[in-house]
C-alpha atoms as a PDB file:
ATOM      1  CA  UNK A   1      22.370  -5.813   6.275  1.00  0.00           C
ATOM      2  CA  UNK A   2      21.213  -6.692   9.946  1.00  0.00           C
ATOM      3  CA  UNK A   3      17.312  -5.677  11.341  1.00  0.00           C
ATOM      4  CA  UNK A   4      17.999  -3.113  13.383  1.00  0.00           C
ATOM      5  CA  UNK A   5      15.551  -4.427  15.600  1.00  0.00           C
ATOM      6  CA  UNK A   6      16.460  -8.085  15.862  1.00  0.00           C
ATOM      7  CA  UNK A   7      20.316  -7.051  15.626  1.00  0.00           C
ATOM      8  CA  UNK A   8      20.894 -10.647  14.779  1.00  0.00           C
ATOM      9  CA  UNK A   9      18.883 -11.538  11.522  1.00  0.00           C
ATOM     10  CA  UNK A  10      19.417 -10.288   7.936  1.00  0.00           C
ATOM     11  CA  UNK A  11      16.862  -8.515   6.440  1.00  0.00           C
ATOM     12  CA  UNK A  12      15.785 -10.216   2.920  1.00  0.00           C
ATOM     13  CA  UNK A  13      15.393  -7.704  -0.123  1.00  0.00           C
ATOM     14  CA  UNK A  14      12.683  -7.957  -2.770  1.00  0.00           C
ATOM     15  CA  UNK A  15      11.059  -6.570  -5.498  1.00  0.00           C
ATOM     16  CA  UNK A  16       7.506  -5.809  -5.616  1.00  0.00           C
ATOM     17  CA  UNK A  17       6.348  -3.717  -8.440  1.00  0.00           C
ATOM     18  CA  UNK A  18       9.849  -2.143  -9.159  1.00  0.00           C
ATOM     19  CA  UNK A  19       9.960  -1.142  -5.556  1.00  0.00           C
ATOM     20  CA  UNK A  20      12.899  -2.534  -3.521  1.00  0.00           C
ATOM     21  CA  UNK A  21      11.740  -2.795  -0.250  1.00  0.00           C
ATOM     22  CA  UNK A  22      13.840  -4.827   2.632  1.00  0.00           C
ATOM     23  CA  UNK A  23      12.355  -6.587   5.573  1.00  0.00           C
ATOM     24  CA  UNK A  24      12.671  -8.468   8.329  1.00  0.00           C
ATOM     25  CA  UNK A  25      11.614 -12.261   8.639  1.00  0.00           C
ATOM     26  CA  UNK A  26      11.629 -12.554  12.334  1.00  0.00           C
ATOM     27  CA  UNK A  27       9.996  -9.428  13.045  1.00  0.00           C
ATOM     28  CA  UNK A  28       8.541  -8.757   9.620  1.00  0.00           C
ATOM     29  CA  UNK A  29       9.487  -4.940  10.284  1.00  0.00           C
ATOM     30  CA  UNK A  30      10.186  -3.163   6.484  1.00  0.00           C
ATOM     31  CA  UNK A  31      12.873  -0.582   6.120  1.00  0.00           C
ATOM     32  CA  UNK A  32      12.533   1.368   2.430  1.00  0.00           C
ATOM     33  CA  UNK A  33      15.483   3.626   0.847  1.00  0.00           C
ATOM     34  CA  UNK A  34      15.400   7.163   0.271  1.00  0.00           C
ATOM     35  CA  UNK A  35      12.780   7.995  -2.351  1.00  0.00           C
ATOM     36  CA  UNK A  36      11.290   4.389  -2.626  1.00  0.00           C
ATOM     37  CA  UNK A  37       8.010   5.598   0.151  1.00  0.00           C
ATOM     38  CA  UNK A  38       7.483   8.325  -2.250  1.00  0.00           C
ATOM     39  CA  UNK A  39       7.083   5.539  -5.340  1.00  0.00           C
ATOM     40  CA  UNK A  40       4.429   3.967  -3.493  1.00  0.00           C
ATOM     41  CA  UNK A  41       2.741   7.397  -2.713  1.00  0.00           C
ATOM     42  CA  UNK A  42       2.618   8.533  -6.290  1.00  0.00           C
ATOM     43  CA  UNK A  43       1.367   5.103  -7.503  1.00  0.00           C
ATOM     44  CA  UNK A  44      -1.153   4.992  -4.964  1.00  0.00           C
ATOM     45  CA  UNK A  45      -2.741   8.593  -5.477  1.00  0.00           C
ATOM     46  CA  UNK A  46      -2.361   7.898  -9.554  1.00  0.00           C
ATOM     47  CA  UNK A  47      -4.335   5.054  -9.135  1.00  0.00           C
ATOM     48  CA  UNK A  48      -6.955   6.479  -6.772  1.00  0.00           C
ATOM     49  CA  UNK A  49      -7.681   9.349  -9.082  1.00  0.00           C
ATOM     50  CA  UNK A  50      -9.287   7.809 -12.050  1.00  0.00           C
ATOM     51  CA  UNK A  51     -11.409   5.497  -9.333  1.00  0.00           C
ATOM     52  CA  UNK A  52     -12.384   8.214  -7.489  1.00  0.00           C
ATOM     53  CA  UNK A  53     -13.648  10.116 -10.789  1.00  0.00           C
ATOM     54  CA  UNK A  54     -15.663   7.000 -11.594  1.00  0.00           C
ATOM     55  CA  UNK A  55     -16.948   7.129  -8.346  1.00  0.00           C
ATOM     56  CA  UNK A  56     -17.588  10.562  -8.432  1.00  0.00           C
ATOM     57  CA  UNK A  57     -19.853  10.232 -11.712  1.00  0.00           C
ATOM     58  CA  UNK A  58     -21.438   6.940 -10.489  1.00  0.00           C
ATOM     59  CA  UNK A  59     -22.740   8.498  -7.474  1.00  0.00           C
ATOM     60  CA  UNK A  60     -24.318  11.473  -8.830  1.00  0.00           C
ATOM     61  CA  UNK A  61     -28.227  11.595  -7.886  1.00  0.00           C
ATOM     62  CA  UNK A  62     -27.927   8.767  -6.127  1.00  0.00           C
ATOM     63  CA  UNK A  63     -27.793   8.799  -2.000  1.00  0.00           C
ATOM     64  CA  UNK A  64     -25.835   5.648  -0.047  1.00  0.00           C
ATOM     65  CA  UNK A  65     -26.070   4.873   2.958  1.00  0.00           C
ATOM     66  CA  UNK A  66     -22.548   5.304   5.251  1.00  0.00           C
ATOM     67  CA  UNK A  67     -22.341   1.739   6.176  1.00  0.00           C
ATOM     68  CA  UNK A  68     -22.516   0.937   2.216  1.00  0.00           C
ATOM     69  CA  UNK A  69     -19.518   3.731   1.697  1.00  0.00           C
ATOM     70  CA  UNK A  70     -17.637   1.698   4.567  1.00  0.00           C
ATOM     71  CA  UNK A  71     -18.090  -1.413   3.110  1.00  0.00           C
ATOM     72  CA  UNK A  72     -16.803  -0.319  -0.454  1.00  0.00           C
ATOM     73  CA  UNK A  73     -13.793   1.197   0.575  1.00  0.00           C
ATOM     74  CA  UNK A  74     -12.923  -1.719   3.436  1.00  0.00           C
ATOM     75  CA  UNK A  75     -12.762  -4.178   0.557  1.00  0.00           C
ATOM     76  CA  UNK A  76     -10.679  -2.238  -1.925  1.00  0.00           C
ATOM     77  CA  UNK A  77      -6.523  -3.328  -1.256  1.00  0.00           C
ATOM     78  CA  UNK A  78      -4.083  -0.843  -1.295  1.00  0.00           C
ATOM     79  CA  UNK A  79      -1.074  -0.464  -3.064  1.00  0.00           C
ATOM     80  CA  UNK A  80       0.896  -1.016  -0.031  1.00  0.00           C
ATOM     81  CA  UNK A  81      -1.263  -3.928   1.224  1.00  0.00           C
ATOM     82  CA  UNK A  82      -0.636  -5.490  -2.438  1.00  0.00           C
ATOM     83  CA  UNK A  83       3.692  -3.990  -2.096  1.00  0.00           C
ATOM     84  CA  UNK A  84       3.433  -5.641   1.208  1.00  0.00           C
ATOM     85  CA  UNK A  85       1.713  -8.913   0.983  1.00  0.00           C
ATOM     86  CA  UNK A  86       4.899 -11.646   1.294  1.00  0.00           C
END
């Protein structure tokens, strides 16, 4: 299948944690098939839950500062950064 962007270059398929996702290696655009955006949404919020319960119970009593809030959450990667990391 052609970018439909770049018109002229074929868009490479691959796999990335049983999600087929297709992009583009001149433009690095990503194109996903019907239901395969949803797969990454219900990984990502399955994941986040049981963190965010830790989190939850970690931080009880205890008072952080913003910045250190910020700078937890800027390190964690996503499951899309990880899908998306070729």
């Amino acid at each position: 299948m052609k970018c439909p962007v770049c018109k002229d270059t074929n868009l490479v398929m691959t796999d990335r944690q049983g999600i087929e996702i297709d992009y583009c290696p001149e433009c690095r655009g990503v194109w996903l098939d019907r239901g395969e955006l949803d797969k990454i949404i219900e990984r990502t919020m399955s994941e986040q839950a049981p963190s965010m319960q830790e989190n939850d119970r970690r931080d009880q009593g205890k008072h952080h500062d913003k910045e250190d809030r910020y700078e937890k959450k800027k390190k964690k990667k996503s499951l899309l950064g990880e899908l998306l990391d070729f």
